[in-house]
Protein backbone atom coordinates (compact mmCIF):
# COMPACT_ATOMS: atom_id res chain seq x y z
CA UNK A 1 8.13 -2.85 -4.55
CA UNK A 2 5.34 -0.76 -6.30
CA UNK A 3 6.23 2.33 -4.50
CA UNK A 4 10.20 2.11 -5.12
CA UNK A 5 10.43 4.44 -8.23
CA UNK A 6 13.83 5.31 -8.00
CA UNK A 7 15.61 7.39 -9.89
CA UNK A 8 12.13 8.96 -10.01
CA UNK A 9 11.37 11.28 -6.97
CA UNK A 10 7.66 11.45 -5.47
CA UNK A 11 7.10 15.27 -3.81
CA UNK A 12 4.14 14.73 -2.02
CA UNK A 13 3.73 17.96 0.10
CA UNK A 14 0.66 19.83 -1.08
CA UNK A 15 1.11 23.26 -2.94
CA UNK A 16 -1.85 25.51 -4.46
CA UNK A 17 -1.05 24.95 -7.56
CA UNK A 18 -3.31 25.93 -10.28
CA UNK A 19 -3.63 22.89 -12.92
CA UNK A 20 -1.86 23.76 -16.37
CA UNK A 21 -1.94 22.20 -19.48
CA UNK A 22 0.10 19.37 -19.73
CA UNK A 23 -0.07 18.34 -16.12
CA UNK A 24 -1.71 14.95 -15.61
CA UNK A 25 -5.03 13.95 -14.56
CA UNK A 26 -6.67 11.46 -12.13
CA UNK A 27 -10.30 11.09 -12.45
CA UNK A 28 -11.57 7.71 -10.27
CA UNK A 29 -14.96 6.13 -10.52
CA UNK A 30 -15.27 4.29 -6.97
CA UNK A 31 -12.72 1.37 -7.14
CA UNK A 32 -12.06 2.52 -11.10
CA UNK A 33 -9.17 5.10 -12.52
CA UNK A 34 -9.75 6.38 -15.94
CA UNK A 35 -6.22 5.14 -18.25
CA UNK A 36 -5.77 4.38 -21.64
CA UNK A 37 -7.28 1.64 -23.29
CA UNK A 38 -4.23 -0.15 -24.73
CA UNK A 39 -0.04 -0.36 -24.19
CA UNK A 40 1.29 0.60 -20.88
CA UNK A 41 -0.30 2.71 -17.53
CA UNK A 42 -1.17 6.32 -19.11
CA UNK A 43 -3.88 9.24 -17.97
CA UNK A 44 -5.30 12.07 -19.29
CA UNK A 45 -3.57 15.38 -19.55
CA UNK A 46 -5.63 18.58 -19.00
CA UNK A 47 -6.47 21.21 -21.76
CA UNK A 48 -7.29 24.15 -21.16
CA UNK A 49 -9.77 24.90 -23.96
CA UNK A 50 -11.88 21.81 -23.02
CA UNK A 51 -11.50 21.63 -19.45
CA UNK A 52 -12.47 23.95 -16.33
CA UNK A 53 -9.46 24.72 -13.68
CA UNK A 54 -12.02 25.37 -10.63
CA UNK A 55 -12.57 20.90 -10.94
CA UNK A 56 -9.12 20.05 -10.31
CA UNK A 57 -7.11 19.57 -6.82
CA UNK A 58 -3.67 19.47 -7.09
CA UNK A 59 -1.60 15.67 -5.19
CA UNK A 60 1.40 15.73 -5.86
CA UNK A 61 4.72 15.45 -8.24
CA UNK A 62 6.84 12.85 -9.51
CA UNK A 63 10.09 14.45 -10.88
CA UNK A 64 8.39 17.50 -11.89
CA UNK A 65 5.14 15.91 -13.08
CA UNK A 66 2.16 17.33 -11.78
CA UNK A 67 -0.93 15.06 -11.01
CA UNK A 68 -4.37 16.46 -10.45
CA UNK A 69 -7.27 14.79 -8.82
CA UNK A 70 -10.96 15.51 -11.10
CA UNK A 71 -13.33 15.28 -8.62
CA UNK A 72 -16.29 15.02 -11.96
CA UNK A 73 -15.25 12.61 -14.91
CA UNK A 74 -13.51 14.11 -17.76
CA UNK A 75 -14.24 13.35 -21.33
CA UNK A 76 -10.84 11.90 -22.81
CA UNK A 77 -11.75 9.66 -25.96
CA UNK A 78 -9.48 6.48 -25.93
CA UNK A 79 -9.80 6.54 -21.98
CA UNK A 80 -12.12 4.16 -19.75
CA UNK A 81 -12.29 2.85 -16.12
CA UNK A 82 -10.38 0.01 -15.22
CA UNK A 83 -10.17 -1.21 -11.65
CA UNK A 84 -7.36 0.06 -9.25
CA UNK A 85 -6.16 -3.07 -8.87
CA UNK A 86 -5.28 -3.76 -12.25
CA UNK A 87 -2.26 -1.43 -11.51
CA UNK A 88 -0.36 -4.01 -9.85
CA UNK A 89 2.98 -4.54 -11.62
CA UNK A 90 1.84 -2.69 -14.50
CA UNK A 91 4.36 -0.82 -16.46
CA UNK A 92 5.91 2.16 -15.83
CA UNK A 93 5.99 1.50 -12.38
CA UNK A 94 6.22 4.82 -11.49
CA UNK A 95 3.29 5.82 -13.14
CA UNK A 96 1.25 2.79 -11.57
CA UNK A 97 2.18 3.69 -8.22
CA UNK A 98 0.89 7.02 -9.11
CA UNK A 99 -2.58 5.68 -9.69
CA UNK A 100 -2.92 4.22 -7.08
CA UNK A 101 -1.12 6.65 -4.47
CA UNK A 102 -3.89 8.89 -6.20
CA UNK A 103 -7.04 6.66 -5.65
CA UNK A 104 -5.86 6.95 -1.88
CA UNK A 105 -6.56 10.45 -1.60
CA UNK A 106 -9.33 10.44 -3.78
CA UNK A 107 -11.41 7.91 -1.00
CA UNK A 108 -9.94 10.28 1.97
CA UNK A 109 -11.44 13.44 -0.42
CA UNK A 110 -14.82 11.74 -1.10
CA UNK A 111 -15.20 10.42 2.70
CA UNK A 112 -14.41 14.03 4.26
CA UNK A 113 -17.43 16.35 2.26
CA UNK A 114 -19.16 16.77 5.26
CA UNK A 115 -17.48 17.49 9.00
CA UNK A 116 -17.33 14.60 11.23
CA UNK A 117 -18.09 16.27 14.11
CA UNK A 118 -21.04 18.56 13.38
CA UNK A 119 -22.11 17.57 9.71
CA UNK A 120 -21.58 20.93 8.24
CA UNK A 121 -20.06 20.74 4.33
CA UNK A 122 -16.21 21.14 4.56
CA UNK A 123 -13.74 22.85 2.43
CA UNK A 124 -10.38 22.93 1.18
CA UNK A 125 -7.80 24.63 3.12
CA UNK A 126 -5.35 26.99 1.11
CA UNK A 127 -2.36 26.27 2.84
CA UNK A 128 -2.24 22.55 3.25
CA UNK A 129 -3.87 19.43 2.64
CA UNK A 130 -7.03 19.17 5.48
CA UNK A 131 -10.70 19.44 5.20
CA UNK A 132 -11.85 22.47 7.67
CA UNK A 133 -15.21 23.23 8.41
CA UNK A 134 -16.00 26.58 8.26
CA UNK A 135 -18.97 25.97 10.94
CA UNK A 136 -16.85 24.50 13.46
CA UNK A 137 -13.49 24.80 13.08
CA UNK A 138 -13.00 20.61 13.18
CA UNK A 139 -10.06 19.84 11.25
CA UNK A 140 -9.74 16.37 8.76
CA UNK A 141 -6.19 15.31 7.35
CA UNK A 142 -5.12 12.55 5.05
CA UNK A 143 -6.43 8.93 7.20
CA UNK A 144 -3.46 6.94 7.10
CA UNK A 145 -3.76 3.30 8.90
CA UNK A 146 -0.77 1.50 10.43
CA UNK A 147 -0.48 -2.52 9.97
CA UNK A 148 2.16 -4.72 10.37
CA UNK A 149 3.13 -8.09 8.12
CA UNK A 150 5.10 -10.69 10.18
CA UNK A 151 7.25 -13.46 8.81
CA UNK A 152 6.65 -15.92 11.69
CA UNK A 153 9.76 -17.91 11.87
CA UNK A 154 10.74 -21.70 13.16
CA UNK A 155 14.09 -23.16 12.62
CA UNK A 156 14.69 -23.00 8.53
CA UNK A 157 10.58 -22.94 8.36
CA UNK A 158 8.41 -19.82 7.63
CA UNK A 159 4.75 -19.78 8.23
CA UNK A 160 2.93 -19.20 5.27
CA UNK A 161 -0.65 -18.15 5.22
CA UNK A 162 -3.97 -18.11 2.94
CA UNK A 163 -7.00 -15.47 3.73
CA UNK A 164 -10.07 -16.96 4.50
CA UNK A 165 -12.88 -16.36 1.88
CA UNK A 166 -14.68 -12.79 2.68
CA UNK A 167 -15.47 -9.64 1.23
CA UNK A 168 -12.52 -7.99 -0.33
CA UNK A 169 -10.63 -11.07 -0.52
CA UNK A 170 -9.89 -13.11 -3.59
CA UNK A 171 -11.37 -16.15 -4.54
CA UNK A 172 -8.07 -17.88 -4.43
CA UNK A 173 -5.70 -16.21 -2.43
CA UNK A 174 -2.20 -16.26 -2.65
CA UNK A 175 0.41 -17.43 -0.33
CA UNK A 176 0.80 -14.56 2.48
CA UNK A 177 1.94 -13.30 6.07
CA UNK A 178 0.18 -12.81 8.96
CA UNK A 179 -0.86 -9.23 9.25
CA UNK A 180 -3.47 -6.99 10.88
CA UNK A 181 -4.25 -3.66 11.94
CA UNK A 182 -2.15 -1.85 14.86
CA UNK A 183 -4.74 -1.15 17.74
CA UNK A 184 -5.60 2.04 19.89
CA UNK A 185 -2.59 1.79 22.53
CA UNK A 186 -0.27 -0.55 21.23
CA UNK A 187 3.34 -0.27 19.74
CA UNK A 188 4.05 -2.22 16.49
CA UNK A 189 5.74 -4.71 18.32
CA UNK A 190 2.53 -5.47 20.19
CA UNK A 191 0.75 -5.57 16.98
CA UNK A 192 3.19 -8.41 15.94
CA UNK A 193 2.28 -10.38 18.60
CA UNK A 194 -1.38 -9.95 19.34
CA UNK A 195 -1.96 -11.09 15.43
CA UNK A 196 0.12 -13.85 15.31
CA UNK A 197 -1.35 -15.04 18.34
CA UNK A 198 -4.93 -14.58 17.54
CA UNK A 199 -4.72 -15.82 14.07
CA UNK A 200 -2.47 -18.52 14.19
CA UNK A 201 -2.09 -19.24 18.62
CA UNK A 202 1.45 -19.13 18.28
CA UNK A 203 4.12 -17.20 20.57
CA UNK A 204 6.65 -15.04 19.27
CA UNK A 205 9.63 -13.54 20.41
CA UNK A 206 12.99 -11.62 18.62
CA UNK A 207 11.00 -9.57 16.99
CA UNK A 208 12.85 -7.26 14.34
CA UNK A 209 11.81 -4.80 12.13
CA UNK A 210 12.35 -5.18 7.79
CA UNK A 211 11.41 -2.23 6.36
CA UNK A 212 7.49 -0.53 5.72
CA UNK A 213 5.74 0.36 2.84
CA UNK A 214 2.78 2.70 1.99
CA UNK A 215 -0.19 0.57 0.63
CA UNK A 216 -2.63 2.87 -0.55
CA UNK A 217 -5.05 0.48 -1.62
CA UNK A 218 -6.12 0.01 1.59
CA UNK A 219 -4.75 3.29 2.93
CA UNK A 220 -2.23 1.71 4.88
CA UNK A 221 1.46 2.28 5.87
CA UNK A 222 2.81 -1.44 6.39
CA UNK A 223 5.42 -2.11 8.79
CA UNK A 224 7.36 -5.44 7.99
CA UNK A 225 8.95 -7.89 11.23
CA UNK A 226 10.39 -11.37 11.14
CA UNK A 227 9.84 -12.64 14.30
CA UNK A 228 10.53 -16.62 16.05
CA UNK A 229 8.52 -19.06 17.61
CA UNK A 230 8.77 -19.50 21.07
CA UNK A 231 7.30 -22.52 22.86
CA UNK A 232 4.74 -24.98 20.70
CA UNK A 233 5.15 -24.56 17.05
CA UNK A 234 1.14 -26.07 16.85
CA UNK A 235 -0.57 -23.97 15.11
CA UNK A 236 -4.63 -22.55 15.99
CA UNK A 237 -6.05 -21.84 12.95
CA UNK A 238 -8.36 -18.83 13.24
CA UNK A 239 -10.57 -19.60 10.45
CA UNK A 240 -12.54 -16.64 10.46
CA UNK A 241 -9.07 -14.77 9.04
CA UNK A 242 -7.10 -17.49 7.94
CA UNK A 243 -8.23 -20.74 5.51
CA UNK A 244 -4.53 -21.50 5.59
CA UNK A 245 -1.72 -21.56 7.81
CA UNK A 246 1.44 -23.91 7.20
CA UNK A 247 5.04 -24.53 7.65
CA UNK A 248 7.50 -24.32 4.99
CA UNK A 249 10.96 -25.17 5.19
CA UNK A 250 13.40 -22.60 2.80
CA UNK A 251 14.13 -24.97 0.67
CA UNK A 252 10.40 -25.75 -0.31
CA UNK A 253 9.09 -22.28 -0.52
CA UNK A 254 7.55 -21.59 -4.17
CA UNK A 255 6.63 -18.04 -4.42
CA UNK A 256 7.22 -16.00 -7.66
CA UNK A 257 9.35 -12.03 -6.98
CA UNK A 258 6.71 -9.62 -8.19
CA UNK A 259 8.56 -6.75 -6.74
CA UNK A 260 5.23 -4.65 -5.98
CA UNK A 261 3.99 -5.76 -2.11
CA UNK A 262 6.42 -5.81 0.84
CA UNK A 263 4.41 -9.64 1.52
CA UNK A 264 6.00 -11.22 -0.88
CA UNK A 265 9.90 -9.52 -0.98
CA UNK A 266 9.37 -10.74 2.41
CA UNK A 267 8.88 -14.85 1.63
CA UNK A 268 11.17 -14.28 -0.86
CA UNK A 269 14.08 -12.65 1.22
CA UNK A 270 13.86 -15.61 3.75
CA UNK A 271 13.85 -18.04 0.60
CA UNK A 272 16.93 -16.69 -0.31
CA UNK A 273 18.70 -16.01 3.31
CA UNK A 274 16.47 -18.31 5.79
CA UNK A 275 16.46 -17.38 9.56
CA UNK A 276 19.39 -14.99 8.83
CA UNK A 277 16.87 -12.54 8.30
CA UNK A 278 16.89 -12.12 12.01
CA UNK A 279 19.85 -10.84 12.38
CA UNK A 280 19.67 -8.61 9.71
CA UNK A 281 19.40 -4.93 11.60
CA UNK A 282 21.50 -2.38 9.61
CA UNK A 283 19.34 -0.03 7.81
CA UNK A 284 21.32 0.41 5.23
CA UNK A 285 21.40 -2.96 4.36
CA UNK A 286 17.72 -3.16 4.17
CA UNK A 287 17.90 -4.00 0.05
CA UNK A 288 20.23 -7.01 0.87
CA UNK A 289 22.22 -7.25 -2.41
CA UNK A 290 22.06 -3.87 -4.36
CA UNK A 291 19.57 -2.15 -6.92
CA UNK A 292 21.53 -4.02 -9.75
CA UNK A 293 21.01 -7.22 -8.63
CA UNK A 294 17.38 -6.97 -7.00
CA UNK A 295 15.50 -8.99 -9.35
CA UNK A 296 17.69 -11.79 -9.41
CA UNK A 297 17.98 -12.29 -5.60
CA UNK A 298 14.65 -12.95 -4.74
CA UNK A 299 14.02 -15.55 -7.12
């Protein structure tokens, strides 16, 4: 998946690291990251003689590699916007999950300029990565939403899903899971079953947990279950979140591995395994067949 970057290590504690030259830059535009025109994911680099210190915030590392958010555009000839979202499966991975781990903390950065709480103008702390406001002491660290992805299960058949049309949503979607937002109160497990029942009126039960995933593009940390039908396998189409909601025995499933969203390892895993994917609890086994062989399983 994108954020799997291995051998590659993210470090993503924050340090006050002055930006040097050499280390890499992050400048976003709203939905847009500045990268190179042509050949693979790159950014700018900073230099010193063209480029002021005092605009840059340090993220984070990858192996060493230190990435800087510019909070004002920089001027990098052979550089333009693209959207975020063109940094799904592009190559190097590593530095594509970058981008986009980046543009996460650039919307939680431009959200948090002013305090929540008494509207005073916030600043940096020195020490760690929060917004304080120096009027009121209020505190603001990195928003990070839970939501789960469920692989509703019946017999050898998995439910496969299609957004309805909205804002935010492609024109025509791709095959999906149910998912949704975990509420104020409730455990992931409840999660599971509130949104498979509101968005599809099915019952679930033997719920079990995948894996997760961080999604920044939505700022989310996504929790994965495969869970089975119990009672009525008639499905209630809730058409104000779903256009699409369907059946498919293993056999019949038709989904292309993109190994970048936890969505679609998970249609693909039950392709590959069916209902076994149930019993399937040992952590360690949570990659079913091995680094080497990754690619090849899920198709």
């Amino acid at each position: 998946m994108l954020h799997e970057i291995s051998p590659l290590r993210l470090d993503n504690a924050y340090y006050p690291h002055v930006i040097q030259n050499g280390d890499t830059v992050l400048c976003y535009q709203g939905d847009a990251i500045l990268v190179r025109d042509q050949g693979g994911v790159s950014y700018p680099v900073f230099d010193g003689k063209k480029m002021d210190p005092a605009r840059f915030i340090y993220l984070f590392a990858i192996d060493g590699q230190k990435y800087f958010l510019s909070f004002r555009a920089v001027w990098a000839p052979g550089f333009r916007f693209q959207a975020v979202q063109k940094l799904r499966g592009a190559q190097p991975q590593h530095l594509a999950f970058a981008g986009v781990l980046g543009s996460h903390l650039y919307r939680w950065y431009r959200a948090r300029k002013y305090c929540g709480v008494c509207g005073h103008r916030t600043v940096h702390d020195g020490k760690e990565r929060m917004m304080r406001c120096p009027a009121c002491g209020n505190r603001e660290y990195p928003q990070i939403m839970p939501a789960v992805i469920v692989g509703v299960i019946d017999g050898d058949r998995l439910l496969l899903t299609k957004y309805a049309l909205g804002e935010g949503r492609p024109a025509r979607p791709h095959w999906a899971l149910v998912a949704g937002y975990t509420e104020i109160g409730e455990t992931l497990e409840e999660t599971v079953r509130r949104e498979v029942m509101e968005e599809t009126g099915l019952e679930v039960g033997n719920i079990t947990y995948y894996k997760s995933q961080p999604w920044a593009f939505t700022g989310s940390l996504l929790a994965g279950f495969y869970a089975r039908v119990v009672g009525s396998d008639s499905v209630k189409l809730n058409e104000q979140e779903l256009s699409q909601a369907v059946f498919v025995s293993q056999k019949e499933i038709e989904v292309p591995y993109t190994n970048v969203a936890l969505t679609n390892e998970m249609i693909c895993l039950f392709r590959k395994v069916g209902p076994e994917v149930l019993v399937r609890r040992d952590p360690m086994r949570q990659e079913p067949y091995g680094p080497a062989e990754k690619r090849e399983t899920f198709r």
